[in-house]
N, C-alpha and C. Protein backbone atom coordinates (compact mmCIF):
# COMPACT_ATOMS: atom_id res chain seq x y z
N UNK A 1 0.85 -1.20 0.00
CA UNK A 1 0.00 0.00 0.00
C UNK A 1 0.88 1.24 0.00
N UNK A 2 0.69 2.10 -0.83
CA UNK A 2 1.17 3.36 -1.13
C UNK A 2 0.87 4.49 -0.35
N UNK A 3 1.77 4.85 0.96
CA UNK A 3 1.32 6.65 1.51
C UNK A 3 2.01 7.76 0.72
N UNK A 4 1.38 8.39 0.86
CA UNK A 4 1.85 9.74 0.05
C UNK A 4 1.40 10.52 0.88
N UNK A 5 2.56 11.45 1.42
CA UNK A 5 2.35 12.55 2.54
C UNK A 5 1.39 13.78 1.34
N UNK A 6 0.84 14.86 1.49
CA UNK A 6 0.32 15.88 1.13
C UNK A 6 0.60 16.89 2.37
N UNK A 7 1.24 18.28 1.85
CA UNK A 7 1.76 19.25 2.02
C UNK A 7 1.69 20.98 1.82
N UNK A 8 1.46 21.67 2.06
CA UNK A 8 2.06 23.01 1.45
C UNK A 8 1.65 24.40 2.52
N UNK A 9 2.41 24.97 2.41
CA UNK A 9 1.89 26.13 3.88
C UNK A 9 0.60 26.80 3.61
N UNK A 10 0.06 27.51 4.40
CA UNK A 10 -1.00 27.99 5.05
C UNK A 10 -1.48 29.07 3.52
N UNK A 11 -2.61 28.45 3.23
CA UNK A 11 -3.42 29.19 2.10
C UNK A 11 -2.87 28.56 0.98
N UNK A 12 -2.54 27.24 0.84
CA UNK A 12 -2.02 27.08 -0.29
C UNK A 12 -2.88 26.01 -1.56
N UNK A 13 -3.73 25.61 -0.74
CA UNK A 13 -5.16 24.98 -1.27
C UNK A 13 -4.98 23.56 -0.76
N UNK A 14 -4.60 23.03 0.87
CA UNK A 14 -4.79 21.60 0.97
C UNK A 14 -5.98 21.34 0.83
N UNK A 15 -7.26 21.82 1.43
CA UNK A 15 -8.62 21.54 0.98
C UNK A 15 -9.18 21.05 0.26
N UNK A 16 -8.36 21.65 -0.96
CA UNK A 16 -9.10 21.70 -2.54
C UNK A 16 -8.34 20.47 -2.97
N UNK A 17 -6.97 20.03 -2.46
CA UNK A 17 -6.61 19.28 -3.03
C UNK A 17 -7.12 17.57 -2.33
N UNK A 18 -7.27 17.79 -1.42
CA UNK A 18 -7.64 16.68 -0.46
C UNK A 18 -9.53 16.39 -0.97
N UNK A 19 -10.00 17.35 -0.70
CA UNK A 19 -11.48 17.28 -1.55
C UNK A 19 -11.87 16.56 -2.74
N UNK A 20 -10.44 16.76 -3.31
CA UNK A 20 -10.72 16.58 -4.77
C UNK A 20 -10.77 14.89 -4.97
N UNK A 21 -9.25 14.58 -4.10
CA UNK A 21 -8.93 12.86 -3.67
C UNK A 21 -9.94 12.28 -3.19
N UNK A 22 -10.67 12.99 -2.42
CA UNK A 22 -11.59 12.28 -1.37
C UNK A 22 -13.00 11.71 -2.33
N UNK A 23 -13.09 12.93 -2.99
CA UNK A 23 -14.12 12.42 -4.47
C UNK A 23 -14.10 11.23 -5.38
N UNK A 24 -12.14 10.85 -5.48
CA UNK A 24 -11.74 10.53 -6.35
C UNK A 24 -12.26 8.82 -5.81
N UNK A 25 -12.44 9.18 -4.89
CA UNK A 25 -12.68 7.84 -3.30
C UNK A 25 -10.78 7.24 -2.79
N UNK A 26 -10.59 8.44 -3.01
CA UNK A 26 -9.17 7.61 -2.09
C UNK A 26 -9.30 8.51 -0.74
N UNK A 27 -8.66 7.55 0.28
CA UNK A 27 -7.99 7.54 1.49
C UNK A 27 -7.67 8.90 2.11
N UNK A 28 -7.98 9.46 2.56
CA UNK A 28 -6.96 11.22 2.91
C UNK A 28 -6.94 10.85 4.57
N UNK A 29 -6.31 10.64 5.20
CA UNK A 29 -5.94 11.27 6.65
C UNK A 29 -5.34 12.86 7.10
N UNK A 30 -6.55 13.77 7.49
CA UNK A 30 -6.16 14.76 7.95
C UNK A 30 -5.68 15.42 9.14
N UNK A 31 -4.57 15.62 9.32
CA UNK A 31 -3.09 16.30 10.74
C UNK A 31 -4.25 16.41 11.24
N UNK A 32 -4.47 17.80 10.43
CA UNK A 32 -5.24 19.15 11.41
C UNK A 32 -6.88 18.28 12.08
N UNK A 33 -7.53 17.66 11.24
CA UNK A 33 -8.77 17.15 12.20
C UNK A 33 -8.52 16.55 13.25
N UNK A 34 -7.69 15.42 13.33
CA UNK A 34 -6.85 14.51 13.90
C UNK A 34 -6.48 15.71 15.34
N UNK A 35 -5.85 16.97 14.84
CA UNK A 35 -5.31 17.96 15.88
C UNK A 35 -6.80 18.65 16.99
N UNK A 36 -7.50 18.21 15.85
CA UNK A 36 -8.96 18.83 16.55
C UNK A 36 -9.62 18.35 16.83
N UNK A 37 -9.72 16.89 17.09
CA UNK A 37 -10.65 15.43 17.68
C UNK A 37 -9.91 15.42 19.11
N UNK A 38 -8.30 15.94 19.08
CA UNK A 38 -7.82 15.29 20.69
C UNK A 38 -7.85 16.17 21.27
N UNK A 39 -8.62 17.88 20.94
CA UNK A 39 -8.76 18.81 22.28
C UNK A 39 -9.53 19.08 22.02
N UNK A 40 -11.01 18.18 21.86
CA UNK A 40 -12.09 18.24 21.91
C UNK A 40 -12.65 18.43 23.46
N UNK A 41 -13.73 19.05 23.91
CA UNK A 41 -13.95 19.07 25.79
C UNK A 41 -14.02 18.40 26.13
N UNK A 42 -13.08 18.33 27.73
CA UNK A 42 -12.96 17.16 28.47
C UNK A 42 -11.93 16.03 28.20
N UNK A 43 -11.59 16.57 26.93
CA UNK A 43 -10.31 15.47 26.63
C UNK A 43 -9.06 15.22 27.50
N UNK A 44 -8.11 14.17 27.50
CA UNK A 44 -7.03 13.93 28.17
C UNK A 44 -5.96 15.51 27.63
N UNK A 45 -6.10 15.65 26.49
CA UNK A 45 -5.13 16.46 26.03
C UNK A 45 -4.98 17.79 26.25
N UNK A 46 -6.35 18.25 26.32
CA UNK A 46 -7.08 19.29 26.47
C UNK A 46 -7.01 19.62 28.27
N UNK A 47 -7.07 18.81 28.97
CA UNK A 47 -7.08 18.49 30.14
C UNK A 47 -5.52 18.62 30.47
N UNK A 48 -4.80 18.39 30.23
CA UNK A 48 -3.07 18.86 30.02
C UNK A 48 -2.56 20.18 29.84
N UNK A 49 -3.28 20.36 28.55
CA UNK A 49 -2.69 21.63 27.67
C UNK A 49 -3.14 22.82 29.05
N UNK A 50 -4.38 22.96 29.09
CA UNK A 50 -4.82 23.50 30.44
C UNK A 50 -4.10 23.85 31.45
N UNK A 51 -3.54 22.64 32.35
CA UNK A 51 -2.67 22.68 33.12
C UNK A 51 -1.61 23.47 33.16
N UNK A 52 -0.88 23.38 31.64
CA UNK A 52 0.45 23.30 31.50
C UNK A 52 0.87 25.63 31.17
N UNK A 53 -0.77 25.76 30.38
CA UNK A 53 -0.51 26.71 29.63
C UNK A 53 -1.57 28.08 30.26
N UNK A 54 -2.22 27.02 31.25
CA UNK A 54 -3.77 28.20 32.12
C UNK A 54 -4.90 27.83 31.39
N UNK A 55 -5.54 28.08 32.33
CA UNK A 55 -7.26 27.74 32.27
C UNK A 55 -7.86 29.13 31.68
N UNK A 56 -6.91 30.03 30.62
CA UNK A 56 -7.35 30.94 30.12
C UNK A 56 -7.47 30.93 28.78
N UNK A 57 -7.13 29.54 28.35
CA UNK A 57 -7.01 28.83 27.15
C UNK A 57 -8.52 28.34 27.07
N UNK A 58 -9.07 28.60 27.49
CA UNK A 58 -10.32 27.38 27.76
C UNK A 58 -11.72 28.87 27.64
N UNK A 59 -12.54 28.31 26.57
CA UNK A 59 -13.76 29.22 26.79
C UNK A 59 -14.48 28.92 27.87
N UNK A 60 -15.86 29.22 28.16
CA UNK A 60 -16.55 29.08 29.18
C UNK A 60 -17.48 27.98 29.05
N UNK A 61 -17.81 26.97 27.98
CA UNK A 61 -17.91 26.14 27.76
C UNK A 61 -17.01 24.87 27.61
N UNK A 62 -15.93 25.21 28.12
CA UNK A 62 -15.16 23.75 28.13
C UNK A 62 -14.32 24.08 26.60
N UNK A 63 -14.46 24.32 25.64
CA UNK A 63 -13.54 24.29 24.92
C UNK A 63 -12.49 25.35 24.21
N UNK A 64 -11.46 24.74 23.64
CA UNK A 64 -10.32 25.53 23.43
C UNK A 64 -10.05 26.43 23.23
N UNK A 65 -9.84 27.44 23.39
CA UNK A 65 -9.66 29.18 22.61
C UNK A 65 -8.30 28.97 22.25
N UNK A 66 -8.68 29.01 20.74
CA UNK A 66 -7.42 28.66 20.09
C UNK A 66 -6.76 30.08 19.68
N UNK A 67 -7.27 30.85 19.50
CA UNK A 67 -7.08 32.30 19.63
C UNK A 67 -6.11 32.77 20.68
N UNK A 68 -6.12 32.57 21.81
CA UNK A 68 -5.76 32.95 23.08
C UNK A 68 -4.42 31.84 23.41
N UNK A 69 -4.74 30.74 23.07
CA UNK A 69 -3.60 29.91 22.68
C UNK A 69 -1.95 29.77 21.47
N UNK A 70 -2.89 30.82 20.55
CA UNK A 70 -2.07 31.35 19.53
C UNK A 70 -1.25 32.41 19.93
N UNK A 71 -1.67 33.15 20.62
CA UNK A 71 -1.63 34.47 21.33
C UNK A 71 -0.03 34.14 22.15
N UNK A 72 0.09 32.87 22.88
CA UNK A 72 0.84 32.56 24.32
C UNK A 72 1.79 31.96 23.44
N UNK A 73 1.55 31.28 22.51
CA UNK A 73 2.53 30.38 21.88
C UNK A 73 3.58 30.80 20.89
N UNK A 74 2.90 31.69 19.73
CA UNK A 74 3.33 33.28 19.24
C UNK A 74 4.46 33.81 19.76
N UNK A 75 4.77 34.48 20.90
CA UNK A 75 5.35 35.06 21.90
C UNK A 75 6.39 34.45 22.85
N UNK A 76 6.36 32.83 22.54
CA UNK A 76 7.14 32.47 23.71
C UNK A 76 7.11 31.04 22.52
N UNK A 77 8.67 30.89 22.16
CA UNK A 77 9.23 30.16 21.29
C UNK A 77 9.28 28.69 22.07
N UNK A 78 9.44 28.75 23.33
CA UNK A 78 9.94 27.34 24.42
C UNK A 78 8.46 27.12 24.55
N UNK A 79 7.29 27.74 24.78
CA UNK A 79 5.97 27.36 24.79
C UNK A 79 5.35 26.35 23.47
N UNK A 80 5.40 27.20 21.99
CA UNK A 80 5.27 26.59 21.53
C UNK A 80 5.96 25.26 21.48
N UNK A 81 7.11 24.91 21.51
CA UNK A 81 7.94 23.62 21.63
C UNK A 81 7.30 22.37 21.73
N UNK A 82 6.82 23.52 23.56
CA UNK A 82 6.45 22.02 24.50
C UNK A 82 4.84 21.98 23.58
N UNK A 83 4.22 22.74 22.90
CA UNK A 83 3.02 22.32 22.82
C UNK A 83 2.92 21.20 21.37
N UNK A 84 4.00 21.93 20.51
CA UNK A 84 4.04 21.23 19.36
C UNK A 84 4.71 19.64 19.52
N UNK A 85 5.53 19.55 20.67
CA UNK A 85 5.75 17.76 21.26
C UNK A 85 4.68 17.36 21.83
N UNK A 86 3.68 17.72 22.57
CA UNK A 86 2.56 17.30 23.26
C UNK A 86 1.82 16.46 21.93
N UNK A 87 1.15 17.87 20.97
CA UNK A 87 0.15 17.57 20.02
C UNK A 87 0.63 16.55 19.05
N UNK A 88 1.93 16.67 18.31
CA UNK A 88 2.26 16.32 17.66
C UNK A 88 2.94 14.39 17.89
N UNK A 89 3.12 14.32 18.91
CA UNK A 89 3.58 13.14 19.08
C UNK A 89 2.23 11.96 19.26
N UNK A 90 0.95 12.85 19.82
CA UNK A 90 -0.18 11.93 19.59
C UNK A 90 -1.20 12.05 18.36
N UNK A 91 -0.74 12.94 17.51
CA UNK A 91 -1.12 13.04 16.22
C UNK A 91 -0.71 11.87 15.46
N UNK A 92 0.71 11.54 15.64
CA UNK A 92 1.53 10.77 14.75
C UNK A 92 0.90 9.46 14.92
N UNK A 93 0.67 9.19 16.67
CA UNK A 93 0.14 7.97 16.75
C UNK A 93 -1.02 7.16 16.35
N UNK A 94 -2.17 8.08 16.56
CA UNK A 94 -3.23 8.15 16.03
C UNK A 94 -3.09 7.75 14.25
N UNK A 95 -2.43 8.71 13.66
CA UNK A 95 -2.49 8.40 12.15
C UNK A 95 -1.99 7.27 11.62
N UNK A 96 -0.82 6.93 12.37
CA UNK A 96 -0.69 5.06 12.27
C UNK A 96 -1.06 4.14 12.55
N UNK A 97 -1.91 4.47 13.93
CA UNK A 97 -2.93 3.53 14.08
C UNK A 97 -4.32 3.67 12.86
N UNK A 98 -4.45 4.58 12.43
CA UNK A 98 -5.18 4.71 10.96
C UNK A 98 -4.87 3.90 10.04
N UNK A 99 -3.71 4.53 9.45
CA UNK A 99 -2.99 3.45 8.51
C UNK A 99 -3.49 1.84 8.89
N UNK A 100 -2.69 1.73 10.09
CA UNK A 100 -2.85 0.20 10.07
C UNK A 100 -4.21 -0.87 9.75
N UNK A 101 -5.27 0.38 10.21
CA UNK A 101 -6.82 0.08 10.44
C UNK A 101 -6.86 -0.44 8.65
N UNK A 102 -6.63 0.53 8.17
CA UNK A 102 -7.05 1.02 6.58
C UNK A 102 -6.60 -0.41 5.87
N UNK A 103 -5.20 -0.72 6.37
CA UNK A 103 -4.70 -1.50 5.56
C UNK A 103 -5.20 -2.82 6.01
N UNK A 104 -5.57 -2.74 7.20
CA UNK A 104 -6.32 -4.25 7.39
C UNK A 104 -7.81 -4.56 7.09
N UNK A 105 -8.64 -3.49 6.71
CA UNK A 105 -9.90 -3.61 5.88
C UNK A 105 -9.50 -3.74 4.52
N UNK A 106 -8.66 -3.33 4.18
CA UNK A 106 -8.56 -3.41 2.35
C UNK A 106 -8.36 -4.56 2.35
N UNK A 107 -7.37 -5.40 3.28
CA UNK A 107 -6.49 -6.91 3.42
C UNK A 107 -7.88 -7.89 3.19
N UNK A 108 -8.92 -7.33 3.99
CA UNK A 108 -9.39 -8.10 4.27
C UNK A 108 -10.88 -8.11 3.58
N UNK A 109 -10.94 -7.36 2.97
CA UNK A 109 -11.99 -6.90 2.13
C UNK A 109 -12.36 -7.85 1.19
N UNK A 110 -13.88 -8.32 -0.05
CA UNK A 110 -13.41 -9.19 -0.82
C UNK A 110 -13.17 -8.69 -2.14
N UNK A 111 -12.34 -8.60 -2.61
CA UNK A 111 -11.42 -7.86 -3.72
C UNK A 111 -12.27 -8.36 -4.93
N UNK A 112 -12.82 -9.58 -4.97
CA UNK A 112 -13.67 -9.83 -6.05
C UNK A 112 -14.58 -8.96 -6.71
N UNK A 113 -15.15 -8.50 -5.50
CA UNK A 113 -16.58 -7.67 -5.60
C UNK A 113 -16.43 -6.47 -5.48
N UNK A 114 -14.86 -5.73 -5.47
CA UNK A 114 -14.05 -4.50 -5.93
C UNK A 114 -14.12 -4.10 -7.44
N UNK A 115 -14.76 -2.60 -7.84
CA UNK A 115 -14.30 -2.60 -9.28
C UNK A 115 -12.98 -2.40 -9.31
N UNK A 116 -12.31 -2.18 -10.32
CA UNK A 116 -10.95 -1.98 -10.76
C UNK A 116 -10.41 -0.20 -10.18
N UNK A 117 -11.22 0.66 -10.27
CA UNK A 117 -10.71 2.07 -9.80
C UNK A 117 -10.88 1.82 -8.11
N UNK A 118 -12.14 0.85 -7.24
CA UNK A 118 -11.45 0.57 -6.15
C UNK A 118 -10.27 0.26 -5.34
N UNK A 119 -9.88 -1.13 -6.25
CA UNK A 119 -8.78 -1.84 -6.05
C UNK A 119 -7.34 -0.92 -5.77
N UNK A 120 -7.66 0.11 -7.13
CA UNK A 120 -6.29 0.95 -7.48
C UNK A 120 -6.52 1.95 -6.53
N UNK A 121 -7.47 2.46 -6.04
CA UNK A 121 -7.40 3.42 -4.85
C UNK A 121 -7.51 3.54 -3.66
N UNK A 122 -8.07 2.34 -3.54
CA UNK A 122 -7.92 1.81 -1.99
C UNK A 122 -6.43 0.71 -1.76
N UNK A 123 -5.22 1.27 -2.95
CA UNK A 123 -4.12 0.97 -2.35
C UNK A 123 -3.50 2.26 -1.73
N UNK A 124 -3.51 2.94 -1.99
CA UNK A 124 -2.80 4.49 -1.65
C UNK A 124 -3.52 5.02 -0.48
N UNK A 125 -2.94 5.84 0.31
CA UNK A 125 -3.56 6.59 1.76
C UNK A 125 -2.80 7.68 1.59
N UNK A 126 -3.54 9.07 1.45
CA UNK A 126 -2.55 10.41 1.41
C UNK A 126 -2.83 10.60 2.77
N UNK A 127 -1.71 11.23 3.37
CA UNK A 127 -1.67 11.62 4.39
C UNK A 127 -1.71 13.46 4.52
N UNK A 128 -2.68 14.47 4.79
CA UNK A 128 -2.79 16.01 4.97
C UNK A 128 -1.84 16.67 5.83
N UNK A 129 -0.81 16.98 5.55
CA UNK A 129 0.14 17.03 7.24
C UNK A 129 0.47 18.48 6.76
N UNK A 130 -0.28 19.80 6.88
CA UNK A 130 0.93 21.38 7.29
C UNK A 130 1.99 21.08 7.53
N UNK A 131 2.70 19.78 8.94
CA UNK A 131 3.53 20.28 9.30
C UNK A 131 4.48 18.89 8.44
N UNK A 132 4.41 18.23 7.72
CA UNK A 132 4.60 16.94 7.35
C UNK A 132 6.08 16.94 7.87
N UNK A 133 6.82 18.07 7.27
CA UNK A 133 8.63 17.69 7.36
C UNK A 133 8.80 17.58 8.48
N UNK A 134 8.24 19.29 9.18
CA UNK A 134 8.64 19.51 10.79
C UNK A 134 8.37 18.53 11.60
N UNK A 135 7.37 17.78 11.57
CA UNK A 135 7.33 16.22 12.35
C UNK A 135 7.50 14.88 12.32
N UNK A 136 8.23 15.25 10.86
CA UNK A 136 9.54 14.01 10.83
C UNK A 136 8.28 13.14 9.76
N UNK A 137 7.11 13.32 9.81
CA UNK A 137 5.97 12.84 9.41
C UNK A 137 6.21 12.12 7.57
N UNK A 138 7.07 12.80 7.13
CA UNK A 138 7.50 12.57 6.02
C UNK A 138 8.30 11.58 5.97
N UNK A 139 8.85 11.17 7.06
CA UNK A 139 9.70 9.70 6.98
C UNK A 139 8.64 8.53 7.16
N UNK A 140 7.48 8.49 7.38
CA UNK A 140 6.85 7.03 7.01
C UNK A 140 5.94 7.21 5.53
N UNK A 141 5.99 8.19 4.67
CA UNK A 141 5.36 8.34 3.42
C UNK A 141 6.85 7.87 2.46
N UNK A 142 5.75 7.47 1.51
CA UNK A 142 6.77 6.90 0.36
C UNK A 142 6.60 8.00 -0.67
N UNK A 143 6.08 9.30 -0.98
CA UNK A 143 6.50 9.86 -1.41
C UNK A 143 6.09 11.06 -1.00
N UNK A 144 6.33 12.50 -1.36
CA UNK A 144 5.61 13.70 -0.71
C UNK A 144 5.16 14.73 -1.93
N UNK A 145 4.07 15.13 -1.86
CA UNK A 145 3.21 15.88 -3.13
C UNK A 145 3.27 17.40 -2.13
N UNK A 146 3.95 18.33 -2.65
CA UNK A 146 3.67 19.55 -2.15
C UNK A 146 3.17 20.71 -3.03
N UNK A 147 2.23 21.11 -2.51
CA UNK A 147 1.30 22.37 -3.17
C UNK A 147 1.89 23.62 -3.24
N UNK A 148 2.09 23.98 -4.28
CA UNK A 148 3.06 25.49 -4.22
C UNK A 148 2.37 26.52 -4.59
N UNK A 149 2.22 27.99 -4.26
CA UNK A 149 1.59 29.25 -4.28
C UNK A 149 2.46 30.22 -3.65
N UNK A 150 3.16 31.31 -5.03
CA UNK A 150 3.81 32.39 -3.98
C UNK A 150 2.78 33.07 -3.16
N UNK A 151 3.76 34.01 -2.00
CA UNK A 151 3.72 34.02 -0.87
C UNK A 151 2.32 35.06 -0.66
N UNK A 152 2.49 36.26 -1.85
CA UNK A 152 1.24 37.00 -1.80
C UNK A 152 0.09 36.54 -2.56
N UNK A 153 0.14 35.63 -3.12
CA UNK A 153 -1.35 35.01 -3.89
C UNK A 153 -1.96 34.34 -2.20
N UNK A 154 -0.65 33.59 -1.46
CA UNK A 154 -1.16 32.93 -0.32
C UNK A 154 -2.08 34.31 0.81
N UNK A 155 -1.24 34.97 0.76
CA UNK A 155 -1.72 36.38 1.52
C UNK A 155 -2.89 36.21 1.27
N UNK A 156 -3.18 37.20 -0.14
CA UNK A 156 -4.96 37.22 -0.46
C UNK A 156 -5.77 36.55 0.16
N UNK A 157 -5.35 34.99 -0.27
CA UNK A 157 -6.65 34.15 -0.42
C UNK A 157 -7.04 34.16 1.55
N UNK A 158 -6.25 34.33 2.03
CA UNK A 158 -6.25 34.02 3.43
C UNK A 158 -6.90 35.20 4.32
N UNK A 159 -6.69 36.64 3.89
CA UNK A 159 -7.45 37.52 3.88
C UNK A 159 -8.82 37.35 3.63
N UNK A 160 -9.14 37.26 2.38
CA UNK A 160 -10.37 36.99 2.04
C UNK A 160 -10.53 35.95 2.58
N UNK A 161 -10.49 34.47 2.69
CA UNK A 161 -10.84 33.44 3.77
C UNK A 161 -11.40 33.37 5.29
N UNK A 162 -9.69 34.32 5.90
CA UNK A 162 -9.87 34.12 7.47
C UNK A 162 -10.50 36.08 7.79
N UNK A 163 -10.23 36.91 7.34
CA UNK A 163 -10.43 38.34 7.55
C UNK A 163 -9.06 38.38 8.44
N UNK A 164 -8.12 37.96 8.87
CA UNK A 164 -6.93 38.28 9.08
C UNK A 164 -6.05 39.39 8.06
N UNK A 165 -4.87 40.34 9.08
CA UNK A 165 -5.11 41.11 8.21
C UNK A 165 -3.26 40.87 7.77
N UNK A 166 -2.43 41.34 7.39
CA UNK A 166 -1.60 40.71 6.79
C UNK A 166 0.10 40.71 7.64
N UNK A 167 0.07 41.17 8.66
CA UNK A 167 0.61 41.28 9.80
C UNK A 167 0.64 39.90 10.43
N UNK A 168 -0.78 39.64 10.84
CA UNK A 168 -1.41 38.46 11.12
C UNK A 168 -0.94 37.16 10.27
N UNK A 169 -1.19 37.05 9.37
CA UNK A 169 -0.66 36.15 8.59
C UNK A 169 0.70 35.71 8.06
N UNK A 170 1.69 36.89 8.29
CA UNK A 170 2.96 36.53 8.16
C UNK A 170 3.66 36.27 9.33
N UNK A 171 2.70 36.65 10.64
CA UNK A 171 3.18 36.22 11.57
C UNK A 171 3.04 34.14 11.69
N UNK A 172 1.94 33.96 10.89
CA UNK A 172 1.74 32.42 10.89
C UNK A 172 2.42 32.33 9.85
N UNK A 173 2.85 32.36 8.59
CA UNK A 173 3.88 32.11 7.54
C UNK A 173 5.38 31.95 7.95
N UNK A 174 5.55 32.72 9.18
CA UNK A 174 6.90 32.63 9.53
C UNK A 174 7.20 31.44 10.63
N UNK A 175 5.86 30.95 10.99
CA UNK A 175 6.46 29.77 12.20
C UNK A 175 6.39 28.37 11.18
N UNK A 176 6.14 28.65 10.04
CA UNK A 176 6.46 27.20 9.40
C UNK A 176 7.55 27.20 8.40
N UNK A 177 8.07 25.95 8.22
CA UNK A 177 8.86 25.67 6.76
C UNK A 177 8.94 26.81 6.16
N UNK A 178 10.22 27.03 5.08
CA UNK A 178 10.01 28.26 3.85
C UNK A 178 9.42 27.43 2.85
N UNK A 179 8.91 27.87 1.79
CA UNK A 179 7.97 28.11 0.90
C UNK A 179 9.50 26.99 -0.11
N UNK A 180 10.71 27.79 -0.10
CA UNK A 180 11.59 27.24 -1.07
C UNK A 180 11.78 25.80 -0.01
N UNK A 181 12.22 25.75 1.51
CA UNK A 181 12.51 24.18 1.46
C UNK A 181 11.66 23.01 1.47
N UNK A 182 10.42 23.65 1.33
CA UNK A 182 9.38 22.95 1.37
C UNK A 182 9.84 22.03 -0.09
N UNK A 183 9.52 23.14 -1.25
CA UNK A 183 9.83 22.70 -2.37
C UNK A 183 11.04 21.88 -2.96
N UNK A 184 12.56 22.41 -1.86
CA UNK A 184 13.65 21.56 -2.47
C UNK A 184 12.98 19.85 -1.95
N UNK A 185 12.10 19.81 -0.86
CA UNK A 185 12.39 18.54 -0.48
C UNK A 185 10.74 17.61 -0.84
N UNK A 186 10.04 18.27 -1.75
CA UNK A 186 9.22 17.75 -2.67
C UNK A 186 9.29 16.56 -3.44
N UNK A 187 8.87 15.94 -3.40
CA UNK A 187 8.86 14.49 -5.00
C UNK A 187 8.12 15.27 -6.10
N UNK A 188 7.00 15.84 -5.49
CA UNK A 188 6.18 16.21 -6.29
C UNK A 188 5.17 17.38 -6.43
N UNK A 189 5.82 18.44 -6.73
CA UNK A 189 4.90 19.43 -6.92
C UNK A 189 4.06 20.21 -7.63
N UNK A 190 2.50 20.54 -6.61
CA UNK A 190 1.77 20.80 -7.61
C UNK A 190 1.55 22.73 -7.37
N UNK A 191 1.20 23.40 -8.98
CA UNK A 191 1.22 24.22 -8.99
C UNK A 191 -0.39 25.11 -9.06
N UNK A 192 -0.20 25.44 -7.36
CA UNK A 192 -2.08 26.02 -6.97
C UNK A 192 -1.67 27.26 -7.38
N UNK A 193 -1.88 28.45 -8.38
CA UNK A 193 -1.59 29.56 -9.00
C UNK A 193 -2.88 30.02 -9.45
N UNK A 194 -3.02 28.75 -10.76
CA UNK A 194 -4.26 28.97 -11.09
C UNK A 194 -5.60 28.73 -10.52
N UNK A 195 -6.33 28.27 -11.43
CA UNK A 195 -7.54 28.31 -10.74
C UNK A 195 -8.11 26.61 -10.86
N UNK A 196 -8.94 26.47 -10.27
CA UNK A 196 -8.98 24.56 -9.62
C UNK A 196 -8.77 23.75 -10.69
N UNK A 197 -9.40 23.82 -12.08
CA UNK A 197 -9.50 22.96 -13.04
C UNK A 197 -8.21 22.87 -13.50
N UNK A 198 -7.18 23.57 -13.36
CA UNK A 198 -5.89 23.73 -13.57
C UNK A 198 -5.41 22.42 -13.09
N UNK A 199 -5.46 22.85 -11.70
CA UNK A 199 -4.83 21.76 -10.24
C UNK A 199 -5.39 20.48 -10.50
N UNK A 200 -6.81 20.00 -10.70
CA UNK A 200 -7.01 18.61 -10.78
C UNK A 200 -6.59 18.15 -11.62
N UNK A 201 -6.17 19.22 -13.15
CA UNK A 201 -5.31 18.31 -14.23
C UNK A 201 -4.27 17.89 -13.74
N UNK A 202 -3.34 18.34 -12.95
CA UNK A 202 -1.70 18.18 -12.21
C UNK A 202 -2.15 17.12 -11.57
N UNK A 203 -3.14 17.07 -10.72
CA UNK A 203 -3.52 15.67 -10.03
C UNK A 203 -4.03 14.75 -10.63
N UNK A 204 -4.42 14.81 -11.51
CA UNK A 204 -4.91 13.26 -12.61
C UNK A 204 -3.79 12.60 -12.98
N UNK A 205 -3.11 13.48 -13.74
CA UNK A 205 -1.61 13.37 -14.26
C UNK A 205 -0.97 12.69 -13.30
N UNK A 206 -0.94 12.99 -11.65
CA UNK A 206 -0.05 12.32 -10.93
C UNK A 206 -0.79 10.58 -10.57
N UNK A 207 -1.78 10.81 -10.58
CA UNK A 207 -2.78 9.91 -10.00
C UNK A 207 -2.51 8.83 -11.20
N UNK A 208 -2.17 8.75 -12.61
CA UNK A 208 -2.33 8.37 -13.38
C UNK A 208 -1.42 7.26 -13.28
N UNK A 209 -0.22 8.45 -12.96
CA UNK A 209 1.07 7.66 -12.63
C UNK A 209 1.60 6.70 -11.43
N UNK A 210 0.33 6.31 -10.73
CA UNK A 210 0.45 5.67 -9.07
C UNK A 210 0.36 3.92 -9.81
């Protein structure tokens, strides 16, 4: 079975590209949901993070103010650290225990009664990872597809998206990967510039080739 990490910084169209797979009926495991199922209220993690960072993290309903969390983490480089080893190390686990799930229903599935675009797509599992390199996440994918968009097309769309204003956003552009090492350490990149019908041709094309 084939993983293929999926990649590219903030506004760069993972959505669109993961949407598109998910149609295609293949596999997508997403970081970020995955990041947002384990500090759901009342969670173990959530129940930590709390501890570790204040109960000012926390709305008045029990859940996260991720806002206010951005805010603490932003500002204090050793904060984020410890938060990005917390989240990130039970992210990883979780998604391999995925994998493994995935690959033992396909195993076990009856392949007979599979059409042929099943077969071929329920071998592959993309994996959605923002942070794919930074968490090493890229060493259990067999190959890595990264989405490329210079830096002010990314601006815009994120503006218009989040209403963040552009201060804001390069302050989140700057806590990840650059844009170029993302790309030196690519297998495969796709070019989000244009507009979608563009991008799913780049992805057929790759898909073609699996």
């Amino acid at each position: 079975m084939k993983i293929i990490g999926l990649t590219g910084g903030i506004g760069s169209g993972k959505s669109t590209v993961t949407d598109y797979l998910t149609s295609k009926g293949f596999h997508v495991l997403d970081a970020d949901k995955v990041a947002r199922e384990i500090v759901m209220p009342g969670s173990e993690m959530l129940i930590r993070l709390s501890s570790i960072f204040g109960t000012d993290i926390l709305h008045e309903d029990g859940s996260l103010n991720r806002k206010k969390l951005g805010e603490i983490i932003f500002l204090d480089h050793e904060k984020k650290k410890i938060l990005d080893e917390l989240m990130h190390t039970r992210i990883l686990e979780i998604i391999h225990d995925r994998i493994f799930k995935i690959r033992e229903e396909y195993n076990h599935s009856a392949k007979s009664a599979l059409e042929p675009d099943q077969i071929k797509n329920g071998k592959v599992i993309f994996i959605d990872a923002p942070l794919l390199f930074e968490t090493g996440l890229d060493k259990s994918v067999g190959e890595t597809w990264v989405i490329d968009v210079d830096d002010e097309t990314r601006i815009q769309r994120i503006m218009k998206r989040d209403g963040l204003n552009r201060e804001e956003i390069m302050m989140r552009i700057n806590t990840q990967m650059t844009r170029e090492e993302k790309n030196q350490r690519a297998d495969v990149l796709l070019d989000n510039t244009g507009d979608e019908q563009a991008l799913y041709k780049q992805i057929d094309r790759m898909l073609e080739a699996i």
